[in-house]
Structure formats: structure tokens, C-alpha cells
Protein backbone atom coordinates (compact mmCIF):
# COMPACT_ATOMS: atom_id res chain seq x y z
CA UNK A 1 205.18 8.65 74.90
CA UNK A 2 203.91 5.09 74.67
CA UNK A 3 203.42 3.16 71.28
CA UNK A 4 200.90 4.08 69.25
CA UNK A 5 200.26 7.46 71.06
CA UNK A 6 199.58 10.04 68.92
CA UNK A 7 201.30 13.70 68.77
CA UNK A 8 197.62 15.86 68.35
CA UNK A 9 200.07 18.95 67.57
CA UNK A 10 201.90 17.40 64.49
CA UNK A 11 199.06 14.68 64.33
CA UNK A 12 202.08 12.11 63.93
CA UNK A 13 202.01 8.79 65.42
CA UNK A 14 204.74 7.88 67.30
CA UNK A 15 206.17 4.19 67.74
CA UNK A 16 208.55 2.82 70.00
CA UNK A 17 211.29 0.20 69.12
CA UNK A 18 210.85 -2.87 71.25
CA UNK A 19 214.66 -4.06 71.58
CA UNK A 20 213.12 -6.59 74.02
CA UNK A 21 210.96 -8.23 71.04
CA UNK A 22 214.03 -8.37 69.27
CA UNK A 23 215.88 -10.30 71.10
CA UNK A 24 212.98 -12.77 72.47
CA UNK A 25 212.69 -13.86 68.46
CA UNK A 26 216.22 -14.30 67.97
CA UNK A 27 215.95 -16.66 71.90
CA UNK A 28 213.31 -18.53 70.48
CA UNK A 29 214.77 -19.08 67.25
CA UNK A 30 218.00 -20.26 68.83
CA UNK A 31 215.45 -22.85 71.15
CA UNK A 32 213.83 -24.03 68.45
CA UNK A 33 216.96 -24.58 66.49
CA UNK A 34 218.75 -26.74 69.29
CA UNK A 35 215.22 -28.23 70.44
CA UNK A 36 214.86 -29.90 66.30
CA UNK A 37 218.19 -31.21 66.88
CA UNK A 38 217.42 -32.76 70.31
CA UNK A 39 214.45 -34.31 68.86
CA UNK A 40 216.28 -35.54 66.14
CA UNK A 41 218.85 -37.21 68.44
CA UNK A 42 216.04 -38.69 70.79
CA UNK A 43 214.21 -40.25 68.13
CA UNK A 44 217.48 -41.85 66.33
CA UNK A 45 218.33 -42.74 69.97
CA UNK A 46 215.07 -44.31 70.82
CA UNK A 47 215.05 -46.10 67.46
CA UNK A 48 218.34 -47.79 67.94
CA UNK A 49 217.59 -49.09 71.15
CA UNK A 50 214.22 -50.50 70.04
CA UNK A 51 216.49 -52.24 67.15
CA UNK A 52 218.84 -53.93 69.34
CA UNK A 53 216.17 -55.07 71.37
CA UNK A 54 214.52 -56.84 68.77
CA UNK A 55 218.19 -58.10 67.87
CA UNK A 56 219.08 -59.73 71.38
CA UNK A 57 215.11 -61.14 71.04
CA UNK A 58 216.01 -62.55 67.75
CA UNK A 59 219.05 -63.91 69.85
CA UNK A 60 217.95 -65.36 72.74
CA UNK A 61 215.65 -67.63 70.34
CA UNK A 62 218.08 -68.65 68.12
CA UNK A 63 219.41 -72.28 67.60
CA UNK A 64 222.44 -70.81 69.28
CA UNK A 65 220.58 -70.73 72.64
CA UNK A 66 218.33 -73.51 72.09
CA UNK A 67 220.54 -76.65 70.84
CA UNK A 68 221.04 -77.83 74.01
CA UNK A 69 218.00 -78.69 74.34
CA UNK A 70 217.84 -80.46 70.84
CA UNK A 71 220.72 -82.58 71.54
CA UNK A 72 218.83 -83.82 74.73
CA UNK A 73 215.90 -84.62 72.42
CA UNK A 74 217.77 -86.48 69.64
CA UNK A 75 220.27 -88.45 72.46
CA UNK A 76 216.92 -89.49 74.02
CA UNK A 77 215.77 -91.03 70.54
CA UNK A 78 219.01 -92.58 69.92
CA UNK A 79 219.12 -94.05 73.54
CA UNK A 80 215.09 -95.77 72.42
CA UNK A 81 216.31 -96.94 68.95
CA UNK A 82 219.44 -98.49 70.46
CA UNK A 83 216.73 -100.10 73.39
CA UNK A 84 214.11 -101.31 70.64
CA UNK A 85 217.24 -102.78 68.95
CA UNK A 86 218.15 -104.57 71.66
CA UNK A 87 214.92 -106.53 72.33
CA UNK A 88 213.69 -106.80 69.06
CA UNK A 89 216.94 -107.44 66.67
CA UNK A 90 215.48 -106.09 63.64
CA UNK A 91 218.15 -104.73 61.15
CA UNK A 92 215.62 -101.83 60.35
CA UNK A 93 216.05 -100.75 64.19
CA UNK A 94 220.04 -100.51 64.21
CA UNK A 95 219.95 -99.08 60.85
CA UNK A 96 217.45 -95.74 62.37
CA UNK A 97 219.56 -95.95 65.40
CA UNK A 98 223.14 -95.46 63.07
CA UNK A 99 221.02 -92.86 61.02
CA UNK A 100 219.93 -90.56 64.56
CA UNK A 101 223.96 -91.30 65.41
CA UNK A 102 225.08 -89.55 62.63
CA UNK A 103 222.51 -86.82 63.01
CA UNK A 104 223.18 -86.08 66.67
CA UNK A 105 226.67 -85.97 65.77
CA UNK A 106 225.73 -83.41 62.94
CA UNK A 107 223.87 -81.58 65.45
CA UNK A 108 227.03 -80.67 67.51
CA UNK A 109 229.65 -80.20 65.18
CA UNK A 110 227.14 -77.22 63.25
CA UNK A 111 226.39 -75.68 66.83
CA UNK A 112 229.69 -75.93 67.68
CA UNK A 113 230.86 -73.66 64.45
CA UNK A 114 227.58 -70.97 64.94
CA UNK A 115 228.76 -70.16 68.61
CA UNK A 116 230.71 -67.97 69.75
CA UNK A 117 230.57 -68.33 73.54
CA UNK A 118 233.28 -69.99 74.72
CA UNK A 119 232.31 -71.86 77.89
CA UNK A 120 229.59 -73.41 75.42
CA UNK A 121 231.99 -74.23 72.74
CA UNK A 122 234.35 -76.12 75.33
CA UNK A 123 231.03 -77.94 76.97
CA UNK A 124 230.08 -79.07 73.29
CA UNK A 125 233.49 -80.04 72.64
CA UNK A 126 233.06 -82.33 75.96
CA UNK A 127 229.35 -83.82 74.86
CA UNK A 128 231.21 -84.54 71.27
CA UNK A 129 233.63 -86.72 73.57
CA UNK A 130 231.21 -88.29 75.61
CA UNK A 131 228.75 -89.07 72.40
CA UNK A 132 232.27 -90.26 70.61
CA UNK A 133 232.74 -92.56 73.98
CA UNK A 134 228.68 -93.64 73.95
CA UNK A 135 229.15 -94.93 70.76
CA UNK A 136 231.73 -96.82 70.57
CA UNK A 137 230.74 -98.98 73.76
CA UNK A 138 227.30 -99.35 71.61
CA UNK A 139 229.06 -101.00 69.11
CA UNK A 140 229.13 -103.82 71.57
CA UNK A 141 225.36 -104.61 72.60
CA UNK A 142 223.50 -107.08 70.69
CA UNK A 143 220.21 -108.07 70.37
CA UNK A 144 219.19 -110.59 73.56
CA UNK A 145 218.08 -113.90 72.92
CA UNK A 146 216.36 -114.47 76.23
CA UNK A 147 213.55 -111.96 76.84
CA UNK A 148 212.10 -111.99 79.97
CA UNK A 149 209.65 -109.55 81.81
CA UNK A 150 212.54 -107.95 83.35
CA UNK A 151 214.78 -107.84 80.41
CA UNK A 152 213.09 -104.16 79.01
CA UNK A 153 214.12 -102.36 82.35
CA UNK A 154 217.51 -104.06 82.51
CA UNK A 155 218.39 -103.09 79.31
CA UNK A 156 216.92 -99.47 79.92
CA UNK A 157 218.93 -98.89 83.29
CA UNK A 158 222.36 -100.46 81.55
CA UNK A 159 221.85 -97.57 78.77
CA UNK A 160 220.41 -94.94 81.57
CA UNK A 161 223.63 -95.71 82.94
CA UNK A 162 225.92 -95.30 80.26
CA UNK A 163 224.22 -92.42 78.53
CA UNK A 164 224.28 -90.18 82.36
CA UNK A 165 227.56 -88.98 81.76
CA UNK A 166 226.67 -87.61 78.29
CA UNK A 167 223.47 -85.85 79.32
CA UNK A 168 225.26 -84.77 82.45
CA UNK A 169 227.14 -82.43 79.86
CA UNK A 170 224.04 -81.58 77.90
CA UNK A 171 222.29 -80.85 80.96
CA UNK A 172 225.31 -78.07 81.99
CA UNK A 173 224.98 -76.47 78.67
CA UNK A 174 221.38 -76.04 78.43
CA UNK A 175 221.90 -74.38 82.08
CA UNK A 176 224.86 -72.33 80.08
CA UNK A 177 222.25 -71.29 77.27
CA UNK A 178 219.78 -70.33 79.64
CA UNK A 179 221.82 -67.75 81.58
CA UNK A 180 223.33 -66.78 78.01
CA UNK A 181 219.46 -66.11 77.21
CA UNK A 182 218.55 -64.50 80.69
CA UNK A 183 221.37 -62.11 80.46
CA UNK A 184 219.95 -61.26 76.64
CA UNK A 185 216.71 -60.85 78.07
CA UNK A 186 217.69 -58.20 80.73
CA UNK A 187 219.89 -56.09 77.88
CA UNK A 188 216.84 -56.10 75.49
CA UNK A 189 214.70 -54.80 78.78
CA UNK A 190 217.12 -52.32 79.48
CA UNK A 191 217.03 -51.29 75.75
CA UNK A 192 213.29 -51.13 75.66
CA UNK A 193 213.50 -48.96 78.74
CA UNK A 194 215.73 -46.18 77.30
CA UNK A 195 213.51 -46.43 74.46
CA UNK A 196 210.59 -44.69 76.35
CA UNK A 197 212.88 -42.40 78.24
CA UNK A 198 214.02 -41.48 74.76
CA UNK A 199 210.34 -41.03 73.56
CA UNK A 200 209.63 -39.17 76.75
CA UNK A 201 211.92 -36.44 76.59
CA UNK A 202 211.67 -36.35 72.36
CA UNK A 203 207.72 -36.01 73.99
CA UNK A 204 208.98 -32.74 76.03
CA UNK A 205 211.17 -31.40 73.89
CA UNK A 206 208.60 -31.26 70.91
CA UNK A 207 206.26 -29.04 73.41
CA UNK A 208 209.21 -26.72 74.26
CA UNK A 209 210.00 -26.74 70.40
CA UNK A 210 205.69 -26.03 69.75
CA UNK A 211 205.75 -23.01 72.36
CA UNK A 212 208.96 -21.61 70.50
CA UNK A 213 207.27 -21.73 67.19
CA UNK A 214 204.58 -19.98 68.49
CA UNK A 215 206.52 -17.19 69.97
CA UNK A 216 208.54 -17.16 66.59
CA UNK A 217 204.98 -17.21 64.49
CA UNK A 218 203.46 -14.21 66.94
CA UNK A 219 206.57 -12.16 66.26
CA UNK A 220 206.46 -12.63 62.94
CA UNK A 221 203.08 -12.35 62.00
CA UNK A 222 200.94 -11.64 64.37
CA UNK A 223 202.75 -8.44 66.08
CA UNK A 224 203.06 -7.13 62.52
CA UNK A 225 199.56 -7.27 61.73
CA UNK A 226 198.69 -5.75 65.47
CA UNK A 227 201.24 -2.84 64.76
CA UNK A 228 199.23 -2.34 61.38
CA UNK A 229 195.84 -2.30 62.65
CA UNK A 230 197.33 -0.04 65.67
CA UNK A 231 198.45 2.16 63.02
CA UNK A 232 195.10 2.21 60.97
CA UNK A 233 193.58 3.20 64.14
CA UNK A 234 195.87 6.00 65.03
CA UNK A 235 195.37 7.39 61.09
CA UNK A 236 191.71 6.94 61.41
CA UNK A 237 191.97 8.86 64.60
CA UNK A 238 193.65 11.70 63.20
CA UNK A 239 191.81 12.19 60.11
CA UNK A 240 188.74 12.72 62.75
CA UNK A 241 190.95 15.29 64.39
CA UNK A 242 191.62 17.31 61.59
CA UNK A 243 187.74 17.08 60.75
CA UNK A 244 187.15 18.36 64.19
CA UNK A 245 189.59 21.14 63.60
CA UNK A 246 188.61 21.99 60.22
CA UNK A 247 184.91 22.56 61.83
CA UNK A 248 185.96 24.20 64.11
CA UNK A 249 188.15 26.46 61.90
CA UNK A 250 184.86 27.42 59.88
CA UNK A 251 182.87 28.06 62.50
């Protein structure tokens, strides 16, 4: 005898445990259960890896990665204040070029405490030499007497000269900082990249976690309310049975 069938001798309706039912809600409960956790995991997942990409961003652009090419900057305005001194022998010119010594110098020693690479810490440690060595053999030039059309370009080799060992070692650790900020860049695209994986899955695991809410939400409401209205039906259907009967039993 099927659900819902009725019994037209005892005019009982008869209804079948589903054991199947049962067990489907107690599946889908279990799904949804593990699915909330696995979204919970993706999304913290996705959001860390989103935050360390932004970090290593932060990073590469830092004046950790980018002082290199500062000191190239300020050792190029030194090596024109020293020049201009040189040709023109104004007091005010030596006095900016000791005042852009000092801050070059400055420069280093701070980037060389904020790092924490090694190779660049040794190459700073070299261009801290090398500026140590510049300066001291600037001590020595002194404003020409003679100028002469070819005196500007003398003077600018001499110091092109003496300043290319210098920005030789600049040069290596702006090459340093840009593989330190390359190698940032690809982490930060990795990072991005298990991002969206993370979002995609957290994506498919929300659907599976929709479709076992809605198995959960028909078992618990809707099949209740069907099995009522099935047994409305069957009681309606019965009362017009006994009707029929009772006719019948006067006629």
C-alpha cells in the first residue's frame, strides 16, 4: 500500500515511513555543515593572500628598494657642486657641495640600518668606502685660476673619472634592488593568483552549500506541509465515502 492510500474498509489512511528521507536530511545537513567551514577557510585563505600581496607591493616601493637610485641622484649633485666650485670659486658653492656630502653620506648609513638583505648591505658598505675615498681626494681640488674653453670638460672628465668607481657600486646595487623588487613582484602575483582560486572554489562551494539548504528547507518544510495537505485530501476523501455509504445505507 503506497503513501497516502487509503484503507476504504477501515477508511484509515495509511502512511509509509520514508527511511530514505531520513537519511538524505541528515547527508545534507552533514554537507552543509563541512561546506560553511570550507567557505570559511577559502575566504580567510583568499583574504590572506590578497594581504600579503598588498604587503610585498608596499615592499617593492619602499625606500628599501629604491635608494639606490637616490644615492645616484644626490652623488650626481655633489659631483656638479664640486664642478661649479671648481670654475667659479665661490665659498657659497663648496659650502652646498660639503652640505650634499654630508647628506649623501646620511643617505647610506640610514639605508644601510633599514635593510635587511645582505648582498645589499655589503654593496652599501662598499659605496660608503668609495664615497669615504671620493671625498677625501676632493679635499684636494681648488678653484682654477686659468679658465679656458676647455677647462669645463677637463674638469668634468677628471671628476667623471674619479667618481666611476663609486657609481660603479651604486650602479650594482640598483641592479641588486631591482631583482630584490622583481622577485617581490612575482610572490605578490602568485598571491593574487591563489586569491581567485580561493574565491573560485569559496564560489563553488557556496552553490553546493545553496543546493544543501534547499534539500534541508524541502525536508523540513515543504514535505511536511505536502504530507498535510496529502492527508487533508485523504480525510476529505473519506468523509465523501461515508456520505456515499450512508446514502446508500438509507436507500
Amino acid at each position: 500500500m503506497e503513501a497516502g492510500e487509503i484503507n476504504y474498509a477501515t477508511g484509515d489512511t495509511t502512511k509509509v515511513t520514508g527511511r530514505a528521507w531520513d537519511w538524505s536530511a541528515i547527508l545534507a545537513t552533514i554537507i552543509a555543515a563541512l561546506t560553511l567551514g570550507g567557505v570559511a577557510w577559502l575566504e580567510k585563505l583568499a583574504w590572506d593572500r590578497i594581504s600579503f600581496a598588498e604587503q610585498t607591493i608596499k615592499q617593492a616601493y619602499s625606500q628599501e628598494f629604491s635608494s639606490g637610485i637616490q644615492f645616484q641622484e644626490s652623488l650626481a649633485t655633489l659631483q656638479l657642486e664640486l664642478l661649479l666650485y671648481q670654475v667659479s670659486g665661490d665659498e657659497e658653492n663648496q659650502q652646498t657641495y660639503q652640505s650634499h656630502a654630508r647628506e649623501l653620506s646620511g643617505q647610506i648609513a640610514s639605508a644601510k640600518e633599514l635593510t635587511e638583505n645582505r648582498a645589499q648591505r655589503e654593496r652599501m658598505s662598499k659605496i660608503e668606502e668609495g664615497l669615504g675615498e671620493f671625498l677625501a681626494k676632493a679635499e684636494s681640488y681648488v678653484p682654477q685660476r686659468a679658465i679656458r674653453r676647455d677647462t669645463v670638460a677637463t674638469l668634468s672628465n677628471q671628476l667623471e673619472a674619479q667618481v666611476q668607481p663609486l657609481s660603479s657600486q651604486i650602479s650594482r646595487l640598483i641592479q641588486l634592488q631591482n631583482q630584490g623588487r622583481e622577485h617581490l613582484a612575482n610572490q605578490s602575483t602568485k598571491a593574487f593568483a591563489s586569491a581567485h582560486r580561493a574565491l573560485k572554489h569559496s564560489m563553488i562551494a557556496l552553490i553546493v552549500l545553496l543546493a544543501s539548504l534547499g534539500l534541508l528547507v524541502r525536508r523540513a518544510i515543504v514535505a511536511p506541509l505536502k504530507s498535510r495537505l496529502d492527508e487533508t485530501a485523504a480525510a476529505s476523501l473519506r468523509h465523501e465515502k461515508l456520505a456515499s455509504l450512508g446514502v446508500l445505507a438509507t436507500g
